[in-house]
PDB file of N, CA and C in Angstrom:
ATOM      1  N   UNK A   1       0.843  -1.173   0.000  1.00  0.00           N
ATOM      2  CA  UNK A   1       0.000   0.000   0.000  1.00  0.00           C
ATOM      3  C   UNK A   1       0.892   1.242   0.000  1.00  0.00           C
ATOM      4  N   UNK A   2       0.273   2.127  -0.644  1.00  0.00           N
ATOM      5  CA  UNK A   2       0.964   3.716  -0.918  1.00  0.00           C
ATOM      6  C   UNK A   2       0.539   4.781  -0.229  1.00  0.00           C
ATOM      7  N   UNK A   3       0.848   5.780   0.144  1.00  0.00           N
ATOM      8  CA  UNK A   3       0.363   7.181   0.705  1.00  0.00           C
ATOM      9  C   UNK A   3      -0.777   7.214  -0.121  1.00  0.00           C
ATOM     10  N   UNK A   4      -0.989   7.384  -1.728  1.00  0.00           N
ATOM     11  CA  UNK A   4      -2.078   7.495  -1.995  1.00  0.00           C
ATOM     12  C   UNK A   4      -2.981   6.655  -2.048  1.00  0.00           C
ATOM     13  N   UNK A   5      -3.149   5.639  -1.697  1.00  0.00           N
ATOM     14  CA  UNK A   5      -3.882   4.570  -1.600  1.00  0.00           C
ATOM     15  C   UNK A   5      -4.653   4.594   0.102  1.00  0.00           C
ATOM     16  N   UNK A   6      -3.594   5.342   0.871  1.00  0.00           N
ATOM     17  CA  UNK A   6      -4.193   5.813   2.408  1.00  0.00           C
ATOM     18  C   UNK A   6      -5.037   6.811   2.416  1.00  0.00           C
ATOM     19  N   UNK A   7      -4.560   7.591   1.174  1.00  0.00           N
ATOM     20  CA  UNK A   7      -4.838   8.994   1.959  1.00  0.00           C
ATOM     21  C   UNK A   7      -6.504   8.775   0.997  1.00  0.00           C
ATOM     22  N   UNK A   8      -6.539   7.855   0.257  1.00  0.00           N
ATOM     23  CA  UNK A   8      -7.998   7.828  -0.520  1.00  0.00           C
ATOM     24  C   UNK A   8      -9.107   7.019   0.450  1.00  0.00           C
ATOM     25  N   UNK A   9      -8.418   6.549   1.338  1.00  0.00           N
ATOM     26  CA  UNK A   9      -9.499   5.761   2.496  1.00  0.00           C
ATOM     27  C   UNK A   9      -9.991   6.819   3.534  1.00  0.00           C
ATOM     28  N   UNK A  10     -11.057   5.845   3.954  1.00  0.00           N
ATOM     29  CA  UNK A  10     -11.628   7.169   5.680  1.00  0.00           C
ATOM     30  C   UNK A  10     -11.446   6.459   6.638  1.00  0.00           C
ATOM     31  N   UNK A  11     -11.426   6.745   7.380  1.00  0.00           N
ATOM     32  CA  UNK A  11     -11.163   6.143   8.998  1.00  0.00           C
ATOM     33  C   UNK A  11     -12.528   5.594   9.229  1.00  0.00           C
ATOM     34  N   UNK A  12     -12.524   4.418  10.081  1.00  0.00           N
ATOM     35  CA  UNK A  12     -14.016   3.746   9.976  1.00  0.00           C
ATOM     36  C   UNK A  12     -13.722   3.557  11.268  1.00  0.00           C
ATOM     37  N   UNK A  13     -14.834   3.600  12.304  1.00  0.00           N
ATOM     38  CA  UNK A  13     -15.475   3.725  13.830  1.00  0.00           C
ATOM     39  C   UNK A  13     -14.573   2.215  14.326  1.00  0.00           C
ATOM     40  N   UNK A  14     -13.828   2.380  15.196  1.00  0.00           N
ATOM     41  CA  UNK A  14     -13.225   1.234  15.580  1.00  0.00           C
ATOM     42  C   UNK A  14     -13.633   1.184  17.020  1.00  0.00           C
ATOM     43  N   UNK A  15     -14.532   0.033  17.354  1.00  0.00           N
ATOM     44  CA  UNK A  15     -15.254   0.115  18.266  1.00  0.00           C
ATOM     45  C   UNK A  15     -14.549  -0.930  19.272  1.00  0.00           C
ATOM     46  N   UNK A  16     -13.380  -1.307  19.208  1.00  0.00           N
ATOM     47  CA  UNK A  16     -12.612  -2.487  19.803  1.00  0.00           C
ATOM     48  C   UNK A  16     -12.893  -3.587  19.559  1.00  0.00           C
ATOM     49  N   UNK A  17     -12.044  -4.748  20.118  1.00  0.00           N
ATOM     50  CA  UNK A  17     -12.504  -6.092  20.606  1.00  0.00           C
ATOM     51  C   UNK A  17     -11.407  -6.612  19.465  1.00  0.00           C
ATOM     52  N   UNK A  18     -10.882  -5.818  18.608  1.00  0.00           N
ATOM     53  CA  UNK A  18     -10.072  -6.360  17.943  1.00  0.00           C
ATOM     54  C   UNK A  18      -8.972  -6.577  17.813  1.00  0.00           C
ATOM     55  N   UNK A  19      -8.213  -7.113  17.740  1.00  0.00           N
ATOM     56  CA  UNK A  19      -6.212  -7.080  17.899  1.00  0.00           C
ATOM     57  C   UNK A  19      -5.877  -6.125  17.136  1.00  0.00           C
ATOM     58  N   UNK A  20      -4.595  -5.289  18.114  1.00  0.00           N
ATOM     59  CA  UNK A  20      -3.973  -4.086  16.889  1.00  0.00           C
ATOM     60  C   UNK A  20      -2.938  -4.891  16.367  1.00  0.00           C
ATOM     61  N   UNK A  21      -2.620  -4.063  14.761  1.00  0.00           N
ATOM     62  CA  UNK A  21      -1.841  -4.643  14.093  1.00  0.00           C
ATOM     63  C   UNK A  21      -0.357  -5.286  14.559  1.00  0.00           C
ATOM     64  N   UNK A  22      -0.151  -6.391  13.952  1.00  0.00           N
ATOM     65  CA  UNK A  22       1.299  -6.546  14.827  1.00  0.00           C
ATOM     66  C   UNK A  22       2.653  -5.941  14.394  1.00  0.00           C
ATOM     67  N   UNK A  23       3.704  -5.769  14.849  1.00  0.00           N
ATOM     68  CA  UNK A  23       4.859  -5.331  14.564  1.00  0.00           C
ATOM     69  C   UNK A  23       5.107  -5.560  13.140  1.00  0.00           C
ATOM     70  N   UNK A  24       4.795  -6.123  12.455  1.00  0.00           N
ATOM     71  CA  UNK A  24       5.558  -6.883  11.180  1.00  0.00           C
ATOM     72  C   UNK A  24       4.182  -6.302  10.014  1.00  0.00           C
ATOM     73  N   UNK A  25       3.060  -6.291  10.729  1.00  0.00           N
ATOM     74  CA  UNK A  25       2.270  -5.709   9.837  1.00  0.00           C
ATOM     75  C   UNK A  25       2.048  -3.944   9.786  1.00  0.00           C
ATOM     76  N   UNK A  26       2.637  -3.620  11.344  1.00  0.00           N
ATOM     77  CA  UNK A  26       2.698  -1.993  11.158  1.00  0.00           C
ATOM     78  C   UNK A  26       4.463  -1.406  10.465  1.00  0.00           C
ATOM     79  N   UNK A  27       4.788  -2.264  10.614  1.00  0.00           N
ATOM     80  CA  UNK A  27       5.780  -1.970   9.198  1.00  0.00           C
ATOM     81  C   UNK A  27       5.684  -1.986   7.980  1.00  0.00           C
ATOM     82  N   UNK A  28       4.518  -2.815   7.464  1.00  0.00           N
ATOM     83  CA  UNK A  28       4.174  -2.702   6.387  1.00  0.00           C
ATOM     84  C   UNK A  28       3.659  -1.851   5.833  1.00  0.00           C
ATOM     85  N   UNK A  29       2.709  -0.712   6.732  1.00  0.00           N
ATOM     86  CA  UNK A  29       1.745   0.451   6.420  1.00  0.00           C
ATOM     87  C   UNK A  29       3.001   1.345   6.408  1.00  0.00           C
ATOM     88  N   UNK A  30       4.461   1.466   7.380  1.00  0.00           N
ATOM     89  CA  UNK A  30       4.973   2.154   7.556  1.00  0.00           C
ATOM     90  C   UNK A  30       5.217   2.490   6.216  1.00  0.00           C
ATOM     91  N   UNK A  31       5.996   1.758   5.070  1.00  0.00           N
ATOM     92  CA  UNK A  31       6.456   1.901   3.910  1.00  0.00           C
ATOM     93  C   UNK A  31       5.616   3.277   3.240  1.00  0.00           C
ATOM     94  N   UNK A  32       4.459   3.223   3.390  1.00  0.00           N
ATOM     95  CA  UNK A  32       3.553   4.217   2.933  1.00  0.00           C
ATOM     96  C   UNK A  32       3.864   5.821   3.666  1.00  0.00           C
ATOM     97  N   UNK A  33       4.607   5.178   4.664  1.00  0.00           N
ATOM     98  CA  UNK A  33       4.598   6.720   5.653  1.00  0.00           C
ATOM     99  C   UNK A  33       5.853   6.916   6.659  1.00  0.00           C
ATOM    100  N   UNK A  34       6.864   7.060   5.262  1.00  0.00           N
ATOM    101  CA  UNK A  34       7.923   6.697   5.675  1.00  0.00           C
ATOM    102  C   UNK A  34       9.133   7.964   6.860  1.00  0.00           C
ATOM    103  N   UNK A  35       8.330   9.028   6.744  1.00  0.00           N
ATOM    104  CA  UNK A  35       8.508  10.346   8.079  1.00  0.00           C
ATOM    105  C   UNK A  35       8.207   9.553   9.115  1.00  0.00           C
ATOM    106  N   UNK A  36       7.245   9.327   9.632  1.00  0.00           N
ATOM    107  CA  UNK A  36       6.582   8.823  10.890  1.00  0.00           C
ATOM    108  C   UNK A  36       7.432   7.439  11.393  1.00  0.00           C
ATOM    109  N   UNK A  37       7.367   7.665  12.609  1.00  0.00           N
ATOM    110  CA  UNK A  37       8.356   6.033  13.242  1.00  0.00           C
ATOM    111  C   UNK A  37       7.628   5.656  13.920  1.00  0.00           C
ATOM    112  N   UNK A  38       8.207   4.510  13.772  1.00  0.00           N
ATOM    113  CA  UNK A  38       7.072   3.584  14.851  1.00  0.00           C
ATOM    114  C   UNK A  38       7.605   2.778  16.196  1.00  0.00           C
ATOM    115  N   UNK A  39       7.583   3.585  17.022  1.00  0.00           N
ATOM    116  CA  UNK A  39       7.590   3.322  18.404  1.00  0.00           C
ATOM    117  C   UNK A  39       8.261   1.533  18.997  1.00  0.00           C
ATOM    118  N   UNK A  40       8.956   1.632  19.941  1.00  0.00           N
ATOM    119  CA  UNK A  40       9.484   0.427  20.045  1.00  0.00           C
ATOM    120  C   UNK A  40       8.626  -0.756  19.920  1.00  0.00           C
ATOM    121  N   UNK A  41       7.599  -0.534  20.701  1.00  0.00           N
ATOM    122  CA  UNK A  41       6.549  -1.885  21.140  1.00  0.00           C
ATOM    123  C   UNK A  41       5.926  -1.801  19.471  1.00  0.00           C
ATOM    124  N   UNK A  42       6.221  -0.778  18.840  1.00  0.00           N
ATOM    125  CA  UNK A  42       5.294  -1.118  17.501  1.00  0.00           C
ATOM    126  C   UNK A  42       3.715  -0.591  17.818  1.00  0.00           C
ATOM    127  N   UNK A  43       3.301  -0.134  19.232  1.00  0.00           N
ATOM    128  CA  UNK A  43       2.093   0.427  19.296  1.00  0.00           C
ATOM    129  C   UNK A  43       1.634   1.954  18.856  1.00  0.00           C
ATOM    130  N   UNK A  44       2.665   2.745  18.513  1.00  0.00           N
ATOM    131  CA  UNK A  44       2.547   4.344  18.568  1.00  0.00           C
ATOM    132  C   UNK A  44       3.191   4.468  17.129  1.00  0.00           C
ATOM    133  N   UNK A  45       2.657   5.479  16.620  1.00  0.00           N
ATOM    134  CA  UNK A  45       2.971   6.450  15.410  1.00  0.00           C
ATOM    135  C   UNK A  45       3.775   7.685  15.814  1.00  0.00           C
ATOM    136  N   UNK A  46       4.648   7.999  15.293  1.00  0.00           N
ATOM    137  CA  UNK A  46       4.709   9.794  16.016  1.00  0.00           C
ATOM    138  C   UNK A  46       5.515  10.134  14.355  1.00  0.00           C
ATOM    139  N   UNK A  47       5.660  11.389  14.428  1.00  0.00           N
ATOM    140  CA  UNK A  47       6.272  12.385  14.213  1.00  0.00           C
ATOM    141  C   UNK A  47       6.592  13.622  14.575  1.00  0.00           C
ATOM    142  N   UNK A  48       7.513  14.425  13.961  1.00  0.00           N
ATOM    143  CA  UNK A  48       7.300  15.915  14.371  1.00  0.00           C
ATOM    144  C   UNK A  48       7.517  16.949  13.366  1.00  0.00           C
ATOM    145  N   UNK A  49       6.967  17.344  13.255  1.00  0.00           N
ATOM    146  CA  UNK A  49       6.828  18.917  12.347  1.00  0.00           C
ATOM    147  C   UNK A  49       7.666  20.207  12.971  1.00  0.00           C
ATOM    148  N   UNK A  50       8.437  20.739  12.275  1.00  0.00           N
ATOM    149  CA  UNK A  50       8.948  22.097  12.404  1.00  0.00           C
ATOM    150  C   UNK A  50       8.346  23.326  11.460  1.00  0.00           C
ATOM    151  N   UNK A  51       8.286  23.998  11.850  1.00  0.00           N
ATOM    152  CA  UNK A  51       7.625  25.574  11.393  1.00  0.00           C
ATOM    153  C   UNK A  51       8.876  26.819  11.696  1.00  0.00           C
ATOM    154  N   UNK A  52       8.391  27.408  10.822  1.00  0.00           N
ATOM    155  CA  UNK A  52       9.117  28.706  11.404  1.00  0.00           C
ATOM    156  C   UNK A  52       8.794  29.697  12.738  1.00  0.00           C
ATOM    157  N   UNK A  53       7.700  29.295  13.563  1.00  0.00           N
ATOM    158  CA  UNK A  53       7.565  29.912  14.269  1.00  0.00           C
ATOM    159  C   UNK A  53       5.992  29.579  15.231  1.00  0.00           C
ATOM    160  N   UNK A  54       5.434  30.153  15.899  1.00  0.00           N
ATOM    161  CA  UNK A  54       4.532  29.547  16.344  1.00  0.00           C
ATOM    162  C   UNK A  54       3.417  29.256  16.050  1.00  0.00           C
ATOM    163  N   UNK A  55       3.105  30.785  15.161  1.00  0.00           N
ATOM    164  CA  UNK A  55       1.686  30.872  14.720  1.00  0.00           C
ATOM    165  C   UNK A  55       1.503  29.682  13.773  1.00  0.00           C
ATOM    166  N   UNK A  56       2.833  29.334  12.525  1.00  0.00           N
ATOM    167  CA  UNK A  56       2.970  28.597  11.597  1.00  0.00           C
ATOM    168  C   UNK A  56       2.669  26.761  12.475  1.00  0.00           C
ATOM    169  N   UNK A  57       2.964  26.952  13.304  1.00  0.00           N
ATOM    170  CA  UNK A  57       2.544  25.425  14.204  1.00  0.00           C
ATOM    171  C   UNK A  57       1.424  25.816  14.547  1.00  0.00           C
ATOM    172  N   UNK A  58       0.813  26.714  15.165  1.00  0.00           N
ATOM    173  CA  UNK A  58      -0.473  26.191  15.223  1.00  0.00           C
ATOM    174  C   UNK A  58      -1.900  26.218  13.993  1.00  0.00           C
ATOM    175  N   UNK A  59      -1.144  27.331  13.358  1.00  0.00           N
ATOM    176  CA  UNK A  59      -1.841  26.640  11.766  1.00  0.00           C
ATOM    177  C   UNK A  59      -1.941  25.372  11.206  1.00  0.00           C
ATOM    178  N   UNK A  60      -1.074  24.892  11.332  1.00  0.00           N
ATOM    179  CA  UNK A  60      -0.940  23.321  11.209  1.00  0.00           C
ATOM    180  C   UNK A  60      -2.155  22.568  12.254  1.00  0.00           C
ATOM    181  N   UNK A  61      -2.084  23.154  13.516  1.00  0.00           N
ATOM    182  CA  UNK A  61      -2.401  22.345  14.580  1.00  0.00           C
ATOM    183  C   UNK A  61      -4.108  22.273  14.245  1.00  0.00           C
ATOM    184  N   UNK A  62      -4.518  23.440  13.819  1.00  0.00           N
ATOM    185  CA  UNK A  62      -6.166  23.480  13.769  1.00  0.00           C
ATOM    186  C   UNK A  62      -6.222  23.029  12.352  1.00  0.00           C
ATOM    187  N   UNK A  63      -5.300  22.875  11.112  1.00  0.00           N
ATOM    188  CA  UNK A  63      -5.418  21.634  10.387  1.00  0.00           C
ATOM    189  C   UNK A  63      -5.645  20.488  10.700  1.00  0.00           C
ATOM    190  N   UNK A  64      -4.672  20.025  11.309  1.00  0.00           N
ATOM    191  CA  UNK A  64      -5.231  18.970  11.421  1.00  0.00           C
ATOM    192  C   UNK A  64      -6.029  18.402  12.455  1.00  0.00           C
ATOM    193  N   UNK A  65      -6.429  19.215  13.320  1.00  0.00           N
ATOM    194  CA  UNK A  65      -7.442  18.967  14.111  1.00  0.00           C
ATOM    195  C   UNK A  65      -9.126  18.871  13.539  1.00  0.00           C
ATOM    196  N   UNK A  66      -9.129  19.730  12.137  1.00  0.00           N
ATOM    197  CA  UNK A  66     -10.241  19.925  11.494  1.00  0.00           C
ATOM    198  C   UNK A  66      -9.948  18.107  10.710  1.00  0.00           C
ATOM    199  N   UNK A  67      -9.008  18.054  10.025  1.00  0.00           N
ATOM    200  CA  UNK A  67      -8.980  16.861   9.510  1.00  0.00           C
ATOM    201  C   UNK A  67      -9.534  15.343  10.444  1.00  0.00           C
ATOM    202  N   UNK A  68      -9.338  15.778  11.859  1.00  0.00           N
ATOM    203  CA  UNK A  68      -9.457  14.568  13.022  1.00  0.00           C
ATOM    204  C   UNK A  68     -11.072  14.308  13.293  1.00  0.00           C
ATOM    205  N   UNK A  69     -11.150  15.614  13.037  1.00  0.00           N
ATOM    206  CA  UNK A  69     -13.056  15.790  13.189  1.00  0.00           C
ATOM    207  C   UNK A  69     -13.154  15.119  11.953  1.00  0.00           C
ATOM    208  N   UNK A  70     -12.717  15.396  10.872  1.00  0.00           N
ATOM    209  CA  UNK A  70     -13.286  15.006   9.834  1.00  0.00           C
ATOM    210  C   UNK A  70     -13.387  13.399   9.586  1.00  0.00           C
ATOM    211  N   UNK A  71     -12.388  12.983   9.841  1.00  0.00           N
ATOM    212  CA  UNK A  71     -12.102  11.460   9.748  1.00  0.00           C
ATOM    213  C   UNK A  71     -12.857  10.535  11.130  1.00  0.00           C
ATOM    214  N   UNK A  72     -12.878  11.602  12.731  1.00  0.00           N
ATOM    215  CA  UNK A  72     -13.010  10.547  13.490  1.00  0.00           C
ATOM    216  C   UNK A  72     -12.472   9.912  14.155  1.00  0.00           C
ATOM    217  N   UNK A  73     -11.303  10.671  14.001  1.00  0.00           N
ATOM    218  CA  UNK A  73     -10.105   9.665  14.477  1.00  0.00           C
ATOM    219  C   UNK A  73      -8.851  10.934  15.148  1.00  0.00           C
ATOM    220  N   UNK A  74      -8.608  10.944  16.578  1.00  0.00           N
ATOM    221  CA  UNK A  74      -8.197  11.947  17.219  1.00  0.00           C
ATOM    222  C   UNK A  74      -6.574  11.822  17.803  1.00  0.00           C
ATOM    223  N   UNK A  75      -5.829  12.987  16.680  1.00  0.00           N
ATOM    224  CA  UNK A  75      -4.461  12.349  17.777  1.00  0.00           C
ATOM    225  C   UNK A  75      -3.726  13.333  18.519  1.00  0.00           C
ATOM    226  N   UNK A  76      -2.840  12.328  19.241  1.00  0.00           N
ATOM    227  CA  UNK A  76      -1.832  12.891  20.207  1.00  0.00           C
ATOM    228  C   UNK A  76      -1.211  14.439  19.905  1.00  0.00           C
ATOM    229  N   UNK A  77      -1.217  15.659  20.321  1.00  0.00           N
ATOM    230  CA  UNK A  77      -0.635  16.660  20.049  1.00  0.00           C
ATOM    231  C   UNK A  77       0.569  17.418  21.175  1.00  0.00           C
ATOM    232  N   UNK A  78       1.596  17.606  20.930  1.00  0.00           N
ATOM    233  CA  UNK A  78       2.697  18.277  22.741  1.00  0.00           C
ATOM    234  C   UNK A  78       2.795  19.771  21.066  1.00  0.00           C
ATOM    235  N   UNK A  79       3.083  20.523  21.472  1.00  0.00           N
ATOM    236  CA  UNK A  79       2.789  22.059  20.859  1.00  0.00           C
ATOM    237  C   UNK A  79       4.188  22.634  21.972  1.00  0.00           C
ATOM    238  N   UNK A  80       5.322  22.899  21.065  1.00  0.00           N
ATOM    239  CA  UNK A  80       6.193  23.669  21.294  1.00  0.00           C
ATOM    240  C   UNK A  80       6.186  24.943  20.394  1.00  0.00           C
ATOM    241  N   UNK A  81       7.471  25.751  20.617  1.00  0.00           N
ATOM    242  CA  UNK A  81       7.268  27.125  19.715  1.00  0.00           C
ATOM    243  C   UNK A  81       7.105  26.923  19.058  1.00  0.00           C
ATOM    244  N   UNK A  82       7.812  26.380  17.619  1.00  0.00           N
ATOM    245  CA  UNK A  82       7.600  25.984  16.495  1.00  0.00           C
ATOM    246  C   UNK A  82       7.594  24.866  16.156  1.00  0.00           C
ATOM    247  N   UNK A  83       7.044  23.566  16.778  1.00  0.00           N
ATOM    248  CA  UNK A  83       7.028  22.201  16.938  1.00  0.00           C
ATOM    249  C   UNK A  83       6.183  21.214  16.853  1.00  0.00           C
ATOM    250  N   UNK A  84       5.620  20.841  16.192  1.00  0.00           N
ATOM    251  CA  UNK A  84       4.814  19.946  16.562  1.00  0.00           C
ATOM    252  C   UNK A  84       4.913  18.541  16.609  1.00  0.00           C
ATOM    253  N   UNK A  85       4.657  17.887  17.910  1.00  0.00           N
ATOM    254  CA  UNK A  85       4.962  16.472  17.624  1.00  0.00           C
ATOM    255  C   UNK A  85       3.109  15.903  18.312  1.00  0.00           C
ATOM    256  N   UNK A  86       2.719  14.474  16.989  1.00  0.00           N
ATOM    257  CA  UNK A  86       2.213  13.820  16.928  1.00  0.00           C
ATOM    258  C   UNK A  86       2.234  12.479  17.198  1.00  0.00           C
ATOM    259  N   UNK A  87       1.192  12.066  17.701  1.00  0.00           N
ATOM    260  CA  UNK A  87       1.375  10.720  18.207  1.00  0.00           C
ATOM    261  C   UNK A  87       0.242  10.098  17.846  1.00  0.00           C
ATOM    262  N   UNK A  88      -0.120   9.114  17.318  1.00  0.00           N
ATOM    263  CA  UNK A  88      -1.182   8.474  16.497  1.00  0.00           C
ATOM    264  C   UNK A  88      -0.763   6.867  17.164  1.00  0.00           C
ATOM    265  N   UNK A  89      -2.620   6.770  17.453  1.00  0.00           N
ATOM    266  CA  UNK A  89      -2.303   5.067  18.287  1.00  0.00           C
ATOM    267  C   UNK A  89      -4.012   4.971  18.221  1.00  0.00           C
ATOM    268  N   UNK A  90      -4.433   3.975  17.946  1.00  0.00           N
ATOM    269  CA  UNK A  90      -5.931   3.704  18.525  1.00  0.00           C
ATOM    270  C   UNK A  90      -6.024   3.344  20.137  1.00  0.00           C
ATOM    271  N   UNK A  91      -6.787   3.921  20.715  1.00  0.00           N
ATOM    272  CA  UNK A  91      -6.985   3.678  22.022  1.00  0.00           C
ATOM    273  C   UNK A  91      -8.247   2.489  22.560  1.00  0.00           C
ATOM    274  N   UNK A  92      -8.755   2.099  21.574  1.00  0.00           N
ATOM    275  CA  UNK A  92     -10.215   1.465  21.909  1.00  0.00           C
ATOM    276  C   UNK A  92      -8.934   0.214  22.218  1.00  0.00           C
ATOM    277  N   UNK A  93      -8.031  -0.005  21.226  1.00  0.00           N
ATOM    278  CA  UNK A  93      -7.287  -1.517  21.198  1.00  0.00           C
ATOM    279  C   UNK A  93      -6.096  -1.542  21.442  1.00  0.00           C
ATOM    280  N   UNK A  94      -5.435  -0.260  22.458  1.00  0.00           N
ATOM    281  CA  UNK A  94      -4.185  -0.275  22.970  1.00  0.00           C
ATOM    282  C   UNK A  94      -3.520  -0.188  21.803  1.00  0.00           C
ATOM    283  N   UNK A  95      -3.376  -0.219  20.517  1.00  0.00           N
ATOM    284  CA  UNK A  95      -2.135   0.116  19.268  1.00  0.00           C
ATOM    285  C   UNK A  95      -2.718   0.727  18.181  1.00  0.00           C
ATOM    286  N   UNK A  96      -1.856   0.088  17.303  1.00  0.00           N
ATOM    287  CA  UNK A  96      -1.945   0.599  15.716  1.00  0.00           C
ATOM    288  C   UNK A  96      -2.989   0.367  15.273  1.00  0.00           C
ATOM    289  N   UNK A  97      -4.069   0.622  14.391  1.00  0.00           N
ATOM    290  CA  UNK A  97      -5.008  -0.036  13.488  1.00  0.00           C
ATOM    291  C   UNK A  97      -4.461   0.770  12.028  1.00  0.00           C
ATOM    292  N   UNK A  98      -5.274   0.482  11.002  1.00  0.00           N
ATOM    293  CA  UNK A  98      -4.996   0.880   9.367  1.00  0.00           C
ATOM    294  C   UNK A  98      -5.325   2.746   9.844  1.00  0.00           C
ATOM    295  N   UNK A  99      -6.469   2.806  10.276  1.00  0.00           N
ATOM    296  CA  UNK A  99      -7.403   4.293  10.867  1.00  0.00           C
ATOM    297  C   UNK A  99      -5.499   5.092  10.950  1.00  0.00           C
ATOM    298  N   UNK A 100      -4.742   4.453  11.799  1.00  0.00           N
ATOM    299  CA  UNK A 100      -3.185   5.490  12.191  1.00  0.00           C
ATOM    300  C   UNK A 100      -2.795   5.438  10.917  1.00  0.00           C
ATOM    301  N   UNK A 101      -2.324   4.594  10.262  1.00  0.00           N
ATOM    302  CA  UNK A 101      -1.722   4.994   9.150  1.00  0.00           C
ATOM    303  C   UNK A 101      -2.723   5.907   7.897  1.00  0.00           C
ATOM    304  N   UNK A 102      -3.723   5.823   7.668  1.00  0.00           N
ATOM    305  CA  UNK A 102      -4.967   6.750   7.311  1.00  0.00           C
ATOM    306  C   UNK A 102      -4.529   8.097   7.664  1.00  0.00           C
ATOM    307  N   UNK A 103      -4.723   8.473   8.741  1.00  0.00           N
ATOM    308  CA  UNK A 103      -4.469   9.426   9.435  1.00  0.00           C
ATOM    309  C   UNK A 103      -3.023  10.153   9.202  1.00  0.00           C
ATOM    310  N   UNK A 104      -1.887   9.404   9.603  1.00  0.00           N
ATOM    311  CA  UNK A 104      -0.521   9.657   8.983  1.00  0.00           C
ATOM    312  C   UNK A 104      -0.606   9.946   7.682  1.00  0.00           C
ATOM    313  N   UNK A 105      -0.786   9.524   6.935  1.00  0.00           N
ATOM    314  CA  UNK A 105      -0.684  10.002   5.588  1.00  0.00           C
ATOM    315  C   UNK A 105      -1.719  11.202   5.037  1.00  0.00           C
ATOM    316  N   UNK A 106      -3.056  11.064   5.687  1.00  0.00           N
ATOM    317  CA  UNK A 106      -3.364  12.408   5.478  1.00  0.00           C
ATOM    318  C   UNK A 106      -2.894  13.302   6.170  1.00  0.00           C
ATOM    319  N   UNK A 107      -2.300  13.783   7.087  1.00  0.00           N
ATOM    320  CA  UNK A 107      -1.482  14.532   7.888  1.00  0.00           C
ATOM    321  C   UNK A 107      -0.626  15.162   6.985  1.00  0.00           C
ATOM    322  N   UNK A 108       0.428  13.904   6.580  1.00  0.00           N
ATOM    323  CA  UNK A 108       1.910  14.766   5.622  1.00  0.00           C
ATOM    324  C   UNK A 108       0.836  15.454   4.713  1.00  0.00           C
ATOM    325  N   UNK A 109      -0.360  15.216   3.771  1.00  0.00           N
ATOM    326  CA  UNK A 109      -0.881  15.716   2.728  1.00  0.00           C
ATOM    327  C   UNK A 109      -0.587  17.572   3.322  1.00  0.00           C
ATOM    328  N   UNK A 110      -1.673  17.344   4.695  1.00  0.00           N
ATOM    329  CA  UNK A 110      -2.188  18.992   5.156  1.00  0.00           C
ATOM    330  C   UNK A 110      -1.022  19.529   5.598  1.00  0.00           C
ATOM    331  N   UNK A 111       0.217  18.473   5.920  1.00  0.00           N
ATOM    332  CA  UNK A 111       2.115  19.761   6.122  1.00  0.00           C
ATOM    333  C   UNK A 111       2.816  19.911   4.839  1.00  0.00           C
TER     334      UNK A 111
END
């Protein structure tokens, strides 16, 4: 799978009960979203964004916060001066689902 092949999906209501992806399969989405790392246990997404300054981060920030509404799917934000770092994880199932990498890749679209 490709960034554009993510970024053409929607995030669908993940209501639990299901196993998050495993290590070997959230490497596989990684390929698609290849900025973002994936956390030791393999449960967390992150990245971080630099801006020139603050206002320019939080422009970003109510991007993609409009995008989170939009999709459904809500992530991690720490907001330094010009910083932003993200953290993308499903919480219904303790890790990764497809919804993070969805999300990741529409993200780089809106930086």
């Amino acid at each position: 799978m490709d960034a554009a092949q993510l970024t053409a999906k929607r995030c669908v209501a993940c209501r639990g009960g299901i196993p998050p992806l495993t290590a070997e399969q959230a490497r596989e989405y990684l390929v698609a979203t290849p900025e973002w790392a994936l956390s030791e246990a393999a449960d967390r997404l992150t990245r971080t964004f630099t801006f020139k300054d603050f206002r320019g981060a939080m422009v970003f920030v109510n991007r993609v916060a409009d995008l989170a509404e939009e999709e459904g799917h809500h992530p991690d934000f720490a907001i330094h001066w010009n910083r932003v770092e993200i953290v993308l994880w499903t919480h219904k199932i303790g890790g990764l689902h497809e919804n993070d990498f969805i999300m990741a890749a529409k993200i780089d679209r809106v930086a």
